[in-house]
Protein backbone atom coordinates (compact mmCIF):
# COMPACT_ATOMS: atom_id res chain seq x y z
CA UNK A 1 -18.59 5.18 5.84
CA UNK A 2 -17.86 2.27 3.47
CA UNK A 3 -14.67 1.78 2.35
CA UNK A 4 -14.77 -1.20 0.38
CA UNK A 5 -12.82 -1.08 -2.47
CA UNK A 6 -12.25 2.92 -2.28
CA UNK A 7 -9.39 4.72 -3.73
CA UNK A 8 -8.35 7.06 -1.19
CA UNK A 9 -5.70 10.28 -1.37
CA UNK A 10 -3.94 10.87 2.40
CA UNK A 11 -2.64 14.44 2.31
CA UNK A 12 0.28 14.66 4.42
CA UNK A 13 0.28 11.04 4.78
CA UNK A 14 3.76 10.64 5.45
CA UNK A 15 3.98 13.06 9.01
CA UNK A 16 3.05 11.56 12.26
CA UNK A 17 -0.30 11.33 11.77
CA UNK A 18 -0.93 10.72 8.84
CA UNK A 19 1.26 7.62 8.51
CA UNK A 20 -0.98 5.85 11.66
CA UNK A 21 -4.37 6.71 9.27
CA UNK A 22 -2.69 5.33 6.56
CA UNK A 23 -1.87 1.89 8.17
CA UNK A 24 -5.13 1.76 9.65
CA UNK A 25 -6.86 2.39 6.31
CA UNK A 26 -4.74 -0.37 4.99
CA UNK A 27 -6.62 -2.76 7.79
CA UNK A 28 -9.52 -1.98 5.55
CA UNK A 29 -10.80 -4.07 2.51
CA UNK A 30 -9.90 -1.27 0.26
CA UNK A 31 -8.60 -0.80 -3.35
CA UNK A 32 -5.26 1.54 -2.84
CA UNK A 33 -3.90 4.51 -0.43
CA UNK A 34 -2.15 7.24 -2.33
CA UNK A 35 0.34 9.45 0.04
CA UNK A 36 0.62 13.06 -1.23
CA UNK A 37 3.10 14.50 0.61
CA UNK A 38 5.76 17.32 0.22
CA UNK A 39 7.94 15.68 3.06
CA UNK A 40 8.37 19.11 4.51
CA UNK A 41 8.18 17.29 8.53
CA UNK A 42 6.86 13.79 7.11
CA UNK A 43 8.93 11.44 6.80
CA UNK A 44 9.98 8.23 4.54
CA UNK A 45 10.31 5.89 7.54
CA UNK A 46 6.73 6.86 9.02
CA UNK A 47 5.53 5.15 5.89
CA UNK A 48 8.05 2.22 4.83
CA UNK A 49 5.88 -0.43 6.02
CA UNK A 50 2.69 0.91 4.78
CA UNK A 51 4.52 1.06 1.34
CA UNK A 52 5.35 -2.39 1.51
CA UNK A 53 1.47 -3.27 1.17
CA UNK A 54 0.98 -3.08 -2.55
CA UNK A 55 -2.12 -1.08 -2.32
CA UNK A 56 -0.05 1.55 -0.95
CA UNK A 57 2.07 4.09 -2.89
CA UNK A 58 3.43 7.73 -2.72
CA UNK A 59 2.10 10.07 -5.52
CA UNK A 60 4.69 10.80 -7.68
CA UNK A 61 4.97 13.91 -9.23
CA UNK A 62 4.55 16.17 -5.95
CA UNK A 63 2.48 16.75 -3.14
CA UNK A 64 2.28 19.83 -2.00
CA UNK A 65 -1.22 21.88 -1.48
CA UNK A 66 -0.34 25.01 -3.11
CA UNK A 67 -0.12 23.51 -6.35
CA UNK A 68 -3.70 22.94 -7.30
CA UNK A 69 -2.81 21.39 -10.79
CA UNK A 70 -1.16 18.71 -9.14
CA UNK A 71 -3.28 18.43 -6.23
CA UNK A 72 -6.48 17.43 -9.24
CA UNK A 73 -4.11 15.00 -10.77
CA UNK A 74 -3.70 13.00 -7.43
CA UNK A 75 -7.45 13.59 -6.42
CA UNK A 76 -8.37 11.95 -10.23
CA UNK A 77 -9.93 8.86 -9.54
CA UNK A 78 -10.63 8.47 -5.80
CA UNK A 79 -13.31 8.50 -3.95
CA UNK A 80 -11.80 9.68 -0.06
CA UNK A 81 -9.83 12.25 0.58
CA UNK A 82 -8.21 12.37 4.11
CA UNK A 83 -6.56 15.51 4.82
CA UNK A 84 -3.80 15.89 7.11
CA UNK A 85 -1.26 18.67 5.79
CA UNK A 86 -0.74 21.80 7.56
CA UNK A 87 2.14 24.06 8.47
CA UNK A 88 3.20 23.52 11.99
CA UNK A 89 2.46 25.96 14.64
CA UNK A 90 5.88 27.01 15.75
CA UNK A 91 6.51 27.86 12.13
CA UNK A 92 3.58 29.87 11.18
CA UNK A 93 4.80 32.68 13.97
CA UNK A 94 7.98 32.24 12.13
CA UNK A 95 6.63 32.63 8.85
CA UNK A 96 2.94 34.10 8.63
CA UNK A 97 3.18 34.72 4.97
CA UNK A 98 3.89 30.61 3.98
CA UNK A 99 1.44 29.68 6.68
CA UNK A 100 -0.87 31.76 5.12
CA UNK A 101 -0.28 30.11 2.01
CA UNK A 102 0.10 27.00 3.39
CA UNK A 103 -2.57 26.53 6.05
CA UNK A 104 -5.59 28.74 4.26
CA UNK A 105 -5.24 28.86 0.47
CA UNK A 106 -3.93 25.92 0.43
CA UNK A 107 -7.01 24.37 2.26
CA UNK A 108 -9.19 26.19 -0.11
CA UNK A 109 -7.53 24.44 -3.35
CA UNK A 110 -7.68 21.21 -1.27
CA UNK A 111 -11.86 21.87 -0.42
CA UNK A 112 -11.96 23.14 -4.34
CA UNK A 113 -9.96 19.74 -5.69
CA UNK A 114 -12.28 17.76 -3.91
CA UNK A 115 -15.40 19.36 -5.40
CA UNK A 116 -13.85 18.98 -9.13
CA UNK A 117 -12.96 15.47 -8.53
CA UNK A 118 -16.76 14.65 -7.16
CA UNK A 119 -14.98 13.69 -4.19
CA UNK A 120 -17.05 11.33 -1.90
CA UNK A 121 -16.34 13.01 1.49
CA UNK A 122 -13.33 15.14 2.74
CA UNK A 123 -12.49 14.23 6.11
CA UNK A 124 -10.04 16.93 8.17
């Protein structure tokens, strides 16, 4: 896959894993990284350095994957869309309703976004 000069969305880029494939995407010869994030478990200091990099920024008017609306507005434009957002485990027991939600409707308006926005390739 070549990445030079792609725009690329990182859902959930500000948990644990996300924030390592967004500072290794940033290693790249690409154009920017958007982080859409709802900071549910991710975290602003998983990310400050990566934000220092001016290709780097966090989307600004949300980032959660229920709201699909949204979730098209940050997917406008780019041509990767790395997808890293679910509910955690220990949760969903907790909560099978919002993991529901969460973990399979919201993948479905993720895989839907993608197709709208002629989305290069999804990778999970």
């Amino acid at each position: 896959m070549d990445l030079k000069n792609s725009k690329i969305l990182v859902i959930g880029g500000a948990g644990f894993i996300g924030s390592f494939v967004v500072s290794e995407l940033l290693k790249e010869d690409i154009s920017e990284v958007v982080i859409y994030d709802n900071f549910a478990r991710g975290k602003k200091q998983y990310i400050s350095a990566s934000l220092k990099d001016s290709r780097c920024s966090i989307f600004p008017i949300g980032g959660d994957i229920r709201e699909i609306d949204i979730l098209n507005k940050a997917m406008k434009g780019k041509d990767y869309v790395f997808c890293l957002a679910a509910m955690w485990l220990l949760h969903c027991k907790d909560y099978p309703r919002t993991a529901f939600d969460v973990n399979i409707s919201g993948t479905f308006n993720v895989l839907e976004a993608c197709v709208q926005n002629n989305i290069k390739k999804l990778i999970w």
